[in-house]
N, C-alpha and C. Protein backbone atom coordinates (compact mmCIF):
# COMPACT_ATOMS: atom_id res chain seq x y z
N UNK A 1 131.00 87.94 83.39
CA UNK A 1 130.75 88.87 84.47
C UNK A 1 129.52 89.73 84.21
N UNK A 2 129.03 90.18 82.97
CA UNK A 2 128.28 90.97 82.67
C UNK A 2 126.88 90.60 82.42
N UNK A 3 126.58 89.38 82.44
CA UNK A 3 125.57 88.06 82.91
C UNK A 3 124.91 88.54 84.12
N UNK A 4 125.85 88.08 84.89
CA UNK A 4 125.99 87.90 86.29
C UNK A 4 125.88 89.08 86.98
N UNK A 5 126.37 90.24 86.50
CA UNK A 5 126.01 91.71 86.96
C UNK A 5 125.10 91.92 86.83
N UNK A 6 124.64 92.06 85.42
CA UNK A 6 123.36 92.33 85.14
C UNK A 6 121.98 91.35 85.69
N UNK A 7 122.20 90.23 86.13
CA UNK A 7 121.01 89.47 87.05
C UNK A 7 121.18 90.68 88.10
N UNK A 8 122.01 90.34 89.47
CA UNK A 8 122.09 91.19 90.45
C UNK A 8 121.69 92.53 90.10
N UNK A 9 121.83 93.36 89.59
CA UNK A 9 121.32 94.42 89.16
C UNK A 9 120.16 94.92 89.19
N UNK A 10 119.69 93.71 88.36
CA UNK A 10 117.62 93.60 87.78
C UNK A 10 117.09 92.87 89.28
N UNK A 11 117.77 92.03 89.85
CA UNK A 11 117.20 91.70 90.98
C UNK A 11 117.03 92.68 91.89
N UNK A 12 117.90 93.48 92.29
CA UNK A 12 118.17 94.75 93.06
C UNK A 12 117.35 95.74 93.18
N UNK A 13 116.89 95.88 91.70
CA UNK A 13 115.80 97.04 90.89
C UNK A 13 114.70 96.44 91.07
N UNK A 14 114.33 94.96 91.21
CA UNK A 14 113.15 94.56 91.00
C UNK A 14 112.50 94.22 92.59
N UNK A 15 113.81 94.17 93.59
CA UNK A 15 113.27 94.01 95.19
C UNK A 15 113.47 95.43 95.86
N UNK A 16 114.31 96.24 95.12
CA UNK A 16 114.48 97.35 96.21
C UNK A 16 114.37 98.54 96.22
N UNK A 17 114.18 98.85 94.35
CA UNK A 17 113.89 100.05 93.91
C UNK A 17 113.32 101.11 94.93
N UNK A 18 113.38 101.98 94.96
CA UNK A 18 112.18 103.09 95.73
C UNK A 18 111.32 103.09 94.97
N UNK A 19 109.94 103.20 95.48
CA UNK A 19 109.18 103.27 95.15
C UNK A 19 108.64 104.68 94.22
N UNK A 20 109.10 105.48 95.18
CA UNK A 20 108.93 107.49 94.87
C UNK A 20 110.06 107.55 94.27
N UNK A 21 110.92 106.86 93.21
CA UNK A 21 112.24 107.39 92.91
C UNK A 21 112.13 108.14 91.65
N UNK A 22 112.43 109.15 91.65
CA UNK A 22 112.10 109.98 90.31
C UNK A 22 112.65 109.01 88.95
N UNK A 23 111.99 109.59 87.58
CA UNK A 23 112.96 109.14 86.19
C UNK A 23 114.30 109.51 86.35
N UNK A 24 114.76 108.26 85.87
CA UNK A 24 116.66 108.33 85.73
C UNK A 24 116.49 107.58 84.56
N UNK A 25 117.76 107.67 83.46
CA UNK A 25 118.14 107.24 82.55
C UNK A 25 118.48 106.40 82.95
N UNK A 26 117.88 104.70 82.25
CA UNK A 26 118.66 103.27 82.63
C UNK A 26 119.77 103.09 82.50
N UNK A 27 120.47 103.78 81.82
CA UNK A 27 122.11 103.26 81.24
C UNK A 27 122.46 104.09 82.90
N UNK A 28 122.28 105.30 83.24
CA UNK A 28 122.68 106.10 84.66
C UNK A 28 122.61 104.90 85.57
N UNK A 29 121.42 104.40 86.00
CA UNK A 29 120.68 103.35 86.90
C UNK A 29 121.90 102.50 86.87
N UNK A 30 122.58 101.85 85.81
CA UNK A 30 122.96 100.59 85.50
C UNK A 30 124.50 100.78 86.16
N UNK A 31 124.94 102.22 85.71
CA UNK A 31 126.20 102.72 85.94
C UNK A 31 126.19 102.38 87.24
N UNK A 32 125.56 103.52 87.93
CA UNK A 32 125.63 103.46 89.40
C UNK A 32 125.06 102.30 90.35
N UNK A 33 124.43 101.61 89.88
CA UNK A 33 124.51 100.58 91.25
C UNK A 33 125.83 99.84 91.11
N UNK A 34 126.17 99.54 89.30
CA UNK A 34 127.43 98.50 89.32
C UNK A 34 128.32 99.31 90.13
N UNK A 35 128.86 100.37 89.97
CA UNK A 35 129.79 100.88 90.94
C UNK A 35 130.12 100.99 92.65
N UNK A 36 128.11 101.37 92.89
CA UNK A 36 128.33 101.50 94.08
C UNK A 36 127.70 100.57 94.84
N UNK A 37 127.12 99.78 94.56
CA UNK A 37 126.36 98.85 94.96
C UNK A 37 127.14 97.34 94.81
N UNK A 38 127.86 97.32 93.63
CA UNK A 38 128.60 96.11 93.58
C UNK A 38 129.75 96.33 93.16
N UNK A 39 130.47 96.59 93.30
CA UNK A 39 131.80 97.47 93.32
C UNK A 39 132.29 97.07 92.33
N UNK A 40 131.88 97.67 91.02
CA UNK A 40 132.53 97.47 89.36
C UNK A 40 133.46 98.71 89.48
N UNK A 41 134.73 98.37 89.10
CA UNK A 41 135.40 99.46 88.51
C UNK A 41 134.57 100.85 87.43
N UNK A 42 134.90 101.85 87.57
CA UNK A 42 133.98 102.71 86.72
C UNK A 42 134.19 102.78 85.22
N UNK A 43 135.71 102.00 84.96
CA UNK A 43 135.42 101.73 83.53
C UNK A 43 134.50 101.01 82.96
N UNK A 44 134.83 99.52 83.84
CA UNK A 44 133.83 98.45 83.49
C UNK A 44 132.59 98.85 83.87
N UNK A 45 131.80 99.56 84.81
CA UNK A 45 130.78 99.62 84.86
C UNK A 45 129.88 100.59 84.12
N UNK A 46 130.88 101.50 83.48
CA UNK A 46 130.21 102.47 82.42
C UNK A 46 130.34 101.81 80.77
N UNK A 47 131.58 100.52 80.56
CA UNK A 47 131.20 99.54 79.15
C UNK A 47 129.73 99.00 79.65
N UNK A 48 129.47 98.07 80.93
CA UNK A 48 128.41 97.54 81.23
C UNK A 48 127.48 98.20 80.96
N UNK A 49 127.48 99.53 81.47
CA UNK A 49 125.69 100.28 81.63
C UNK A 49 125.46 100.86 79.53
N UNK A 50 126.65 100.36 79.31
CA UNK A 50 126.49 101.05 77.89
C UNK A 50 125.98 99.77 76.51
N UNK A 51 126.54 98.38 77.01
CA UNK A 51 126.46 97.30 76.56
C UNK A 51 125.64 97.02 76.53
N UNK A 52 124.97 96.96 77.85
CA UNK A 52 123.98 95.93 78.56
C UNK A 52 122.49 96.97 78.50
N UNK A 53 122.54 97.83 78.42
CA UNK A 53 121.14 98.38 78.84
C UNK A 53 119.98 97.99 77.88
N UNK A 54 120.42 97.18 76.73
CA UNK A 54 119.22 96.93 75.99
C UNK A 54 118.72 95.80 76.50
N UNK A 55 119.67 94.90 76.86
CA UNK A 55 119.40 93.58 77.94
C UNK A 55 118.71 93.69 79.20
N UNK A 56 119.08 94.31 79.73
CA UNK A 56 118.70 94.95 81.52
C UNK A 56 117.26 95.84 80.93
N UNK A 57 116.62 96.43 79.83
CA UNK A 57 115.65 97.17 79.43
C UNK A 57 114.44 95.78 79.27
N UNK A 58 115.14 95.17 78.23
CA UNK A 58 113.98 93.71 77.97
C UNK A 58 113.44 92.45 79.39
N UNK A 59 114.71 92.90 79.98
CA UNK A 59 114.61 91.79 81.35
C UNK A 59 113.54 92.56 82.09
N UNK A 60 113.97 93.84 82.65
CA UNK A 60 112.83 94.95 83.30
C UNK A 60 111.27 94.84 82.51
N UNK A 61 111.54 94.72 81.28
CA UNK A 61 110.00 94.80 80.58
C UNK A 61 109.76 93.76 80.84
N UNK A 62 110.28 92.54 80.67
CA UNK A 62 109.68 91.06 81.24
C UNK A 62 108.98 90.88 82.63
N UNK A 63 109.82 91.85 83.28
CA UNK A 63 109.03 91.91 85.02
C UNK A 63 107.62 92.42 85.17
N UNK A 64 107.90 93.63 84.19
CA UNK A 64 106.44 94.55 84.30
C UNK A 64 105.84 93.82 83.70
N UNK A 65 105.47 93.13 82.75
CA UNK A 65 104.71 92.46 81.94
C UNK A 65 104.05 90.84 82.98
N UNK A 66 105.01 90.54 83.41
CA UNK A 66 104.93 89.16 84.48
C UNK A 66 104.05 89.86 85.92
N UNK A 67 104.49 90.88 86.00
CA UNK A 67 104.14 91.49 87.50
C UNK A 67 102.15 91.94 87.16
N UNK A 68 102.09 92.75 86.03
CA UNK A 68 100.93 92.80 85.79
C UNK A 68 99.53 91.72 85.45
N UNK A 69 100.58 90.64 84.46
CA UNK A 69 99.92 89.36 83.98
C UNK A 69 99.25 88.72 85.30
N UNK A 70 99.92 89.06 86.87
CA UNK A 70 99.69 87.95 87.71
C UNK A 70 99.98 88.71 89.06
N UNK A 71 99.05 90.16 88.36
CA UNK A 71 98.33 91.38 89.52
C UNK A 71 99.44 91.38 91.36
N UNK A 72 100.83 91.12 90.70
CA UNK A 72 101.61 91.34 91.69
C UNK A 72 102.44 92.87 91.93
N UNK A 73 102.37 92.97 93.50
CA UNK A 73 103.35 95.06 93.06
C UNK A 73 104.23 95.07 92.27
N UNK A 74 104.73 95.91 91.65
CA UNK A 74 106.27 95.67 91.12
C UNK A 74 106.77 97.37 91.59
N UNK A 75 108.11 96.98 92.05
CA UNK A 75 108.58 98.74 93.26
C UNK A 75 109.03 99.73 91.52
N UNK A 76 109.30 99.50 89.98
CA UNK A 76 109.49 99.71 89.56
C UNK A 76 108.65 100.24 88.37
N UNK A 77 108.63 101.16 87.40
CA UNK A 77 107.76 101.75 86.18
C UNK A 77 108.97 102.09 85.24
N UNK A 78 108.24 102.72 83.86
CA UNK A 78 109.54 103.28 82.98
C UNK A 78 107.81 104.60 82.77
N UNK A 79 109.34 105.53 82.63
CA UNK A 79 108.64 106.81 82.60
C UNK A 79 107.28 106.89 81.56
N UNK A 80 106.58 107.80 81.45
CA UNK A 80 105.43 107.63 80.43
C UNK A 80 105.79 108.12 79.56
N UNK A 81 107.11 108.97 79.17
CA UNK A 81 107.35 109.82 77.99
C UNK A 81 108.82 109.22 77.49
N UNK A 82 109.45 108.52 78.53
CA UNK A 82 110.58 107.99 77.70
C UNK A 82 110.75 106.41 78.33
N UNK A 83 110.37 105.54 77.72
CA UNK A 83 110.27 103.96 77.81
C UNK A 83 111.89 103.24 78.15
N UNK A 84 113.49 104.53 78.27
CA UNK A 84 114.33 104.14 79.13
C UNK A 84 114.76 104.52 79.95
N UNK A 85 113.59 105.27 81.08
CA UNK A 85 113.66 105.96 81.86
C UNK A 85 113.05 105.02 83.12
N UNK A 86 114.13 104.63 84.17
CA UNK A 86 113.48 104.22 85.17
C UNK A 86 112.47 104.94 85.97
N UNK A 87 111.47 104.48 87.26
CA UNK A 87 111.37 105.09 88.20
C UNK A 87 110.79 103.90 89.21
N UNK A 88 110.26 104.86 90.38
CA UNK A 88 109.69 104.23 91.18
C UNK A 88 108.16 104.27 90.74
N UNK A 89 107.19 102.98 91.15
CA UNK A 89 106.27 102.43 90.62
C UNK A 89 105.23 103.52 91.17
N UNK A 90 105.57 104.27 92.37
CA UNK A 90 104.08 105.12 93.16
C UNK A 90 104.91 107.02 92.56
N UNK A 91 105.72 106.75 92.00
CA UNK A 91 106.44 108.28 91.27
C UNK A 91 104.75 108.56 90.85
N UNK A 92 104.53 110.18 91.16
CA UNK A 92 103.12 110.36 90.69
C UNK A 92 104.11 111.05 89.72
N UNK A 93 102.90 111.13 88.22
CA UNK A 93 103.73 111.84 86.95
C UNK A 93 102.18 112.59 86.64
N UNK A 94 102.52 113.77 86.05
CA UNK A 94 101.48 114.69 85.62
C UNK A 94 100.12 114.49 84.98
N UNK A 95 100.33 113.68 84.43
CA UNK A 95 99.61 112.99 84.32
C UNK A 95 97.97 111.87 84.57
N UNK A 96 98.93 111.80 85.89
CA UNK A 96 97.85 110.82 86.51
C UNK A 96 96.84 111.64 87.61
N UNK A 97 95.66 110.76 86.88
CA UNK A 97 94.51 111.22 87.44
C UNK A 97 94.10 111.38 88.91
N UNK A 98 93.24 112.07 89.63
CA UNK A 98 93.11 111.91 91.16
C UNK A 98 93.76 110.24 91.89
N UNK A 99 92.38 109.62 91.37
CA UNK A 99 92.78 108.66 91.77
C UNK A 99 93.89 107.55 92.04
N UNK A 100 94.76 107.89 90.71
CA UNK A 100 95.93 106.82 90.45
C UNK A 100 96.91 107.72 91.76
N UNK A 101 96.70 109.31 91.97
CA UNK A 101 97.67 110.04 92.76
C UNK A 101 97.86 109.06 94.16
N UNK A 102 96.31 109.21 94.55
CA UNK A 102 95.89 108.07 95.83
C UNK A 102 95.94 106.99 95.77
N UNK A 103 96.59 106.33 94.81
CA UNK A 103 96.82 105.04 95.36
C UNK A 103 98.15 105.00 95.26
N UNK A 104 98.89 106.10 94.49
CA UNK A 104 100.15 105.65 94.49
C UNK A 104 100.80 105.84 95.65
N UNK A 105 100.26 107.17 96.33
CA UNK A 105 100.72 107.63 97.91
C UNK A 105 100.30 106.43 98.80
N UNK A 106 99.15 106.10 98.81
CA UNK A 106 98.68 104.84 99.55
C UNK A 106 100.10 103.27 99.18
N UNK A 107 100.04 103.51 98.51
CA UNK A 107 101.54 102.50 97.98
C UNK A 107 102.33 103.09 98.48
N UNK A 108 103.08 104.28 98.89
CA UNK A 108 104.21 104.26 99.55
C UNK A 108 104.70 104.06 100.85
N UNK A 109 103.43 103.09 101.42
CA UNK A 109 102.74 102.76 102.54
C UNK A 109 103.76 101.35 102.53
N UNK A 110 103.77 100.70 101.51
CA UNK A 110 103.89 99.46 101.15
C UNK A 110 105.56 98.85 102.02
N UNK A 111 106.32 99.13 102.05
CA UNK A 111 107.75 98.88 102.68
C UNK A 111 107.41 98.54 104.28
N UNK A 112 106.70 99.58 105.22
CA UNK A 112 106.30 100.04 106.28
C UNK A 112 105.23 99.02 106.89
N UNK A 113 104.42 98.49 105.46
CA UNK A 113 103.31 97.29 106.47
C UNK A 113 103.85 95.93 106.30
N UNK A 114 104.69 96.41 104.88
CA UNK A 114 105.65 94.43 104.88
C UNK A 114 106.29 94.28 106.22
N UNK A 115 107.42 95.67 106.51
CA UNK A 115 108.34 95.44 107.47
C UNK A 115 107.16 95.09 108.72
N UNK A 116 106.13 95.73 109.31
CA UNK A 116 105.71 95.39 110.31
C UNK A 116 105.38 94.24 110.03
N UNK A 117 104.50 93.30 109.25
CA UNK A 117 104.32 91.95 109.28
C UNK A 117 104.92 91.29 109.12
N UNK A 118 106.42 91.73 108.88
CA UNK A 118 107.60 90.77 108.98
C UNK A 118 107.65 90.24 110.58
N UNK A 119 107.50 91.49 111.17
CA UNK A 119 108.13 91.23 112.12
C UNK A 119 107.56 90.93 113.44
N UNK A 120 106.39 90.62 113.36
CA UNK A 120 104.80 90.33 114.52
C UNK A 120 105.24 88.56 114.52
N UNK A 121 105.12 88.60 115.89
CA UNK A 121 105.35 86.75 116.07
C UNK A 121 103.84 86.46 115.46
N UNK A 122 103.90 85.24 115.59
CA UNK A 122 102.88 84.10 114.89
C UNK A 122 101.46 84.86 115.78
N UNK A 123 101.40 84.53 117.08
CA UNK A 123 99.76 85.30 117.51
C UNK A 123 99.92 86.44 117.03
N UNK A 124 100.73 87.22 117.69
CA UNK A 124 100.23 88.90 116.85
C UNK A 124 99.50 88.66 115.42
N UNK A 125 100.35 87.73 114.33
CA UNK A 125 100.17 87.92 112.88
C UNK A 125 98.60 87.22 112.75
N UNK A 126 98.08 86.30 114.06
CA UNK A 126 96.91 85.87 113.94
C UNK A 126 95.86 86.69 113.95
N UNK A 127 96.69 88.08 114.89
CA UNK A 127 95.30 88.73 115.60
C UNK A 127 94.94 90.16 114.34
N UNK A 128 96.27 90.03 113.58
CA UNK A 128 96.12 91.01 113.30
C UNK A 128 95.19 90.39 111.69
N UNK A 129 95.54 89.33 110.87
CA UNK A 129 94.42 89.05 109.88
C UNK A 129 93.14 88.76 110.84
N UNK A 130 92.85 88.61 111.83
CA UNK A 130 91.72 88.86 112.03
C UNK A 130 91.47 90.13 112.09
N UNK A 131 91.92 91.07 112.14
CA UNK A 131 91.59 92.48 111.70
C UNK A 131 91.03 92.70 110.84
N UNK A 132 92.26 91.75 109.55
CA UNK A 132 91.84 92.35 107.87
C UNK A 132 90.71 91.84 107.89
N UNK A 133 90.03 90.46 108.37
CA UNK A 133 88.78 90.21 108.03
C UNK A 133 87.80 90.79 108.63
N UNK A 134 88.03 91.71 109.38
CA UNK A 134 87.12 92.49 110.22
C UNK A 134 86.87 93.91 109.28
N UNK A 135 88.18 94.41 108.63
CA UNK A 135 87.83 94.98 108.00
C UNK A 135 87.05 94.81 106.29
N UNK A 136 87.48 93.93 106.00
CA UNK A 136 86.44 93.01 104.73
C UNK A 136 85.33 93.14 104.79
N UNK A 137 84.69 92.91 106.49
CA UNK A 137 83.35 93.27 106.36
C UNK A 137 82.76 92.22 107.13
N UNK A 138 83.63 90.94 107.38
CA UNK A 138 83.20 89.83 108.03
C UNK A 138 82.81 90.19 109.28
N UNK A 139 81.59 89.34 109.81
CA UNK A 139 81.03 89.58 110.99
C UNK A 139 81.51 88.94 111.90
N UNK A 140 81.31 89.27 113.20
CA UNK A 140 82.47 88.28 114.08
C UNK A 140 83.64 87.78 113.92
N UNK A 141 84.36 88.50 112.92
CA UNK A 141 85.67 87.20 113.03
C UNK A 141 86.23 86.93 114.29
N UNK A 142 86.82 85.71 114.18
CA UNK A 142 87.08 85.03 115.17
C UNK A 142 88.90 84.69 115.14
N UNK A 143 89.33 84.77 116.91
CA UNK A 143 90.90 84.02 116.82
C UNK A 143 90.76 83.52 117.56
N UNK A 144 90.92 82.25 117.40
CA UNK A 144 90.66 81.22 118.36
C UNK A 144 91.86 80.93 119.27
N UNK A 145 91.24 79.76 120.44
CA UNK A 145 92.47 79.68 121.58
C UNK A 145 93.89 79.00 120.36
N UNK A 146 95.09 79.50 121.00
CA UNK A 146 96.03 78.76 120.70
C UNK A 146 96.29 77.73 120.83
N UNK A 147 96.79 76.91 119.81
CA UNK A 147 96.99 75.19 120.41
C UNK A 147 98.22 74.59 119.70
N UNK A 148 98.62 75.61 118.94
CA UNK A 148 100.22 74.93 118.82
C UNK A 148 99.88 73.79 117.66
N UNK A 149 98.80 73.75 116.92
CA UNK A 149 98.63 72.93 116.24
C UNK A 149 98.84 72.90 114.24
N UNK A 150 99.12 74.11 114.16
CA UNK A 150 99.74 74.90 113.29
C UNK A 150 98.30 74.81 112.41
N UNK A 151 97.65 75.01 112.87
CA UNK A 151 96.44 75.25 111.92
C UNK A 151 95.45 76.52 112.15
N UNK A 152 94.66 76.49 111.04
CA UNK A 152 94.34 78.49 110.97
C UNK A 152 93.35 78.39 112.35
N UNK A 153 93.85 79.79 112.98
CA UNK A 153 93.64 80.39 114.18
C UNK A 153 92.73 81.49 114.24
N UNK A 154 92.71 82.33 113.17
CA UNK A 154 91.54 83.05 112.63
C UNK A 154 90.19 82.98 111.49
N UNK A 155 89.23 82.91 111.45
CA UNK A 155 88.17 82.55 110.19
C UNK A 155 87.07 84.03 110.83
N UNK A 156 86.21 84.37 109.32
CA UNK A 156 85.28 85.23 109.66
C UNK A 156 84.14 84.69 108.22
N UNK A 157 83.11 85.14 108.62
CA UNK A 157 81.97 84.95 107.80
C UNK A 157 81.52 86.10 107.10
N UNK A 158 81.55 85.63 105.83
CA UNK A 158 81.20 87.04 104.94
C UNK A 158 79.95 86.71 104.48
N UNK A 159 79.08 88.28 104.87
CA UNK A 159 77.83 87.59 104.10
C UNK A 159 78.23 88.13 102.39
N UNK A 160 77.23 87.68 101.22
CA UNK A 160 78.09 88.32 99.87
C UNK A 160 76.31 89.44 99.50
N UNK A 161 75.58 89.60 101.06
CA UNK A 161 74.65 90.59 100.26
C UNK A 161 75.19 92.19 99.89
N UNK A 162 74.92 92.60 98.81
CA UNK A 162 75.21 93.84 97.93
C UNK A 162 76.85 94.08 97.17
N UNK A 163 77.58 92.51 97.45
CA UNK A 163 78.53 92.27 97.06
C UNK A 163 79.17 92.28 95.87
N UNK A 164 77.71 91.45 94.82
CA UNK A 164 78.23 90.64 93.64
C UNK A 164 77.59 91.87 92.76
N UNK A 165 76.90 93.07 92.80
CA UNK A 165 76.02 94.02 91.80
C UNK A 165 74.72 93.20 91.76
N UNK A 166 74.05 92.53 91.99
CA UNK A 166 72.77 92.09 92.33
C UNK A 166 71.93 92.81 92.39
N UNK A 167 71.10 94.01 91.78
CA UNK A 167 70.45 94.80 92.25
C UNK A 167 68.92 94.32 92.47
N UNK A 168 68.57 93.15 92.40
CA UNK A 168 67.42 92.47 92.55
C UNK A 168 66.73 92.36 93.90
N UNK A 169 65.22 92.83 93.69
CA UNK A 169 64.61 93.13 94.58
C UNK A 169 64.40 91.09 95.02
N UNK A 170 64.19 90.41 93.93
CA UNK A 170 63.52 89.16 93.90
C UNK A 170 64.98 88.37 95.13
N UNK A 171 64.97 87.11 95.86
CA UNK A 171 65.95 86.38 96.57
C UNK A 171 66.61 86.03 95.05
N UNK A 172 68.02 86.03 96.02
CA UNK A 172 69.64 85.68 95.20
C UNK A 172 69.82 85.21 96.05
N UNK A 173 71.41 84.68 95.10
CA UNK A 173 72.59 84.56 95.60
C UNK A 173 72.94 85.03 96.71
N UNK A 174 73.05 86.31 96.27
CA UNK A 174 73.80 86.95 97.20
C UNK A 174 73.16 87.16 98.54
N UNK A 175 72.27 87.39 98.30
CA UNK A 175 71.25 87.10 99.80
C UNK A 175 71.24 86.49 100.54
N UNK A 176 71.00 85.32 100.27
CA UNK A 176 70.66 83.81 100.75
C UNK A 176 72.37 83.21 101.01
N UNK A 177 73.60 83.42 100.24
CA UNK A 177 74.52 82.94 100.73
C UNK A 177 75.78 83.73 101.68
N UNK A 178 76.25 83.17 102.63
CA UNK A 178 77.63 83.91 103.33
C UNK A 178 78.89 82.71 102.98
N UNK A 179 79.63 83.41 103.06
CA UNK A 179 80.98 82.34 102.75
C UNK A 179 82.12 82.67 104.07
N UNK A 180 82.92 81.79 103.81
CA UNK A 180 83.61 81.71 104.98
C UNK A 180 85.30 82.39 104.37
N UNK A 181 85.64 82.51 105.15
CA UNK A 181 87.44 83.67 104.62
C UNK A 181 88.26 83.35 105.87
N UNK A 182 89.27 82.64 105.37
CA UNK A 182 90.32 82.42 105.80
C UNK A 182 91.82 83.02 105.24
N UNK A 183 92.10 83.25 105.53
CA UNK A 183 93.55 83.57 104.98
C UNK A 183 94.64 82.68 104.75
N UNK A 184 95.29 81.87 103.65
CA UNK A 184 96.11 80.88 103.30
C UNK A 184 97.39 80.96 103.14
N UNK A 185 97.54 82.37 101.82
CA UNK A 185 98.98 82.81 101.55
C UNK A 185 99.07 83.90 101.50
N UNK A 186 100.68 84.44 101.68
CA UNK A 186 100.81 85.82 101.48
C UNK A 186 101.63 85.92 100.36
N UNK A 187 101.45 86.98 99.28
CA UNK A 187 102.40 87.14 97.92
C UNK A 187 103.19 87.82 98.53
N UNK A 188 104.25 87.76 97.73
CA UNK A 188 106.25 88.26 98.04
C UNK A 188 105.67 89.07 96.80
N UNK A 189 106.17 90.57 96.78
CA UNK A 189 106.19 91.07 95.15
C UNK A 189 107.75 90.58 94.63
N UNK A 190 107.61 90.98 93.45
CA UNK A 190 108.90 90.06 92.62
C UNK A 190 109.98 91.11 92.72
């Protein structure tokens, strides 16, 4: 059972965490979802959160470590001062500099634009990456007529001048070439 809890658990933490959720003690974390989230008795779920938290600690570090290796969100962090301290991944901590503040607020954005692009039928979702490539910088992007043919409906042309750090007065690369941007896949965070 305690296998099997503990997957559900780390899965739970790893799709649904809050993002802004303050530090909590993992063994706390572990207690309370088994109880209320998957309805462990509170004996068993306080042996579990007491057993298991070195397990459920290494599995969590495996995520962060996987999530970073392969530049995917992860809704989860461990505090900066105590390494078994959950939180949410955009929690600003004292720490962090202007910038990291703004992106973490800009991340709590993140729930709000999945759910809307969940939920835009197929043209909307066409019209709207033609947006993103509009905002990229691409000139004209384009959505073409519909044809039911399940093939890409939006493309834009990027030029790559002042793109690549080129600061060369002499012809480049970057000058001389534009590339084309399509959109293929979308990442799931883990």
């Amino acid at each position: 059972m305690n296998k099997r809890l503990r997957k559900n658990i780390i899965e739970f933490i790893a799709t649904s965490w809050p993002l802004d959720a303050a530090p909590r003690a993992l063994e706390d974390v572990l207690y309370e979802l088994a109880t209320q989230n998957f309805n462990t008795p509170e004996t068993a779920a306080a042996e579990f959160s007491e057993e298991d938290r070195n397990g459920a600690l290494e599995e969590l570090n495996s995520i962060l470590v996987h999530t970073e290796n392969e530049a995917i969100p992860c809704r989860f962090s461990f505090n900066e001062n105590s390494n078994d301290h959950i939180q949410g991944s955009s929690f600003i901590q004292k720490s962090d500099n202007d910038a990291t503040r703004r992106a973490k607020t800009r991340r709590l954005n993140y729930d709000a634009y999945h759910l809307f692009l969940k939920n835009l039928q197929w043209r909307e979702f066409e019209a709207c990456c033609r947006g993103v490539l509009e905002h990229l910088g691409c000139a004209s992007p384009r959505l073409t007529a519909h044809s039911s043919d399940q093939g890409i409906d939006f493309f834009g042309r990027l030029s790559l001048r002042d793109r690549l750090g080129n600061q060369s007065i002499l012809p480049s690369i970057d000058s001389m070439l534009d590339i084309w941007l399509i959109v293929i896949e979308s990442v799931e965070p883990v």
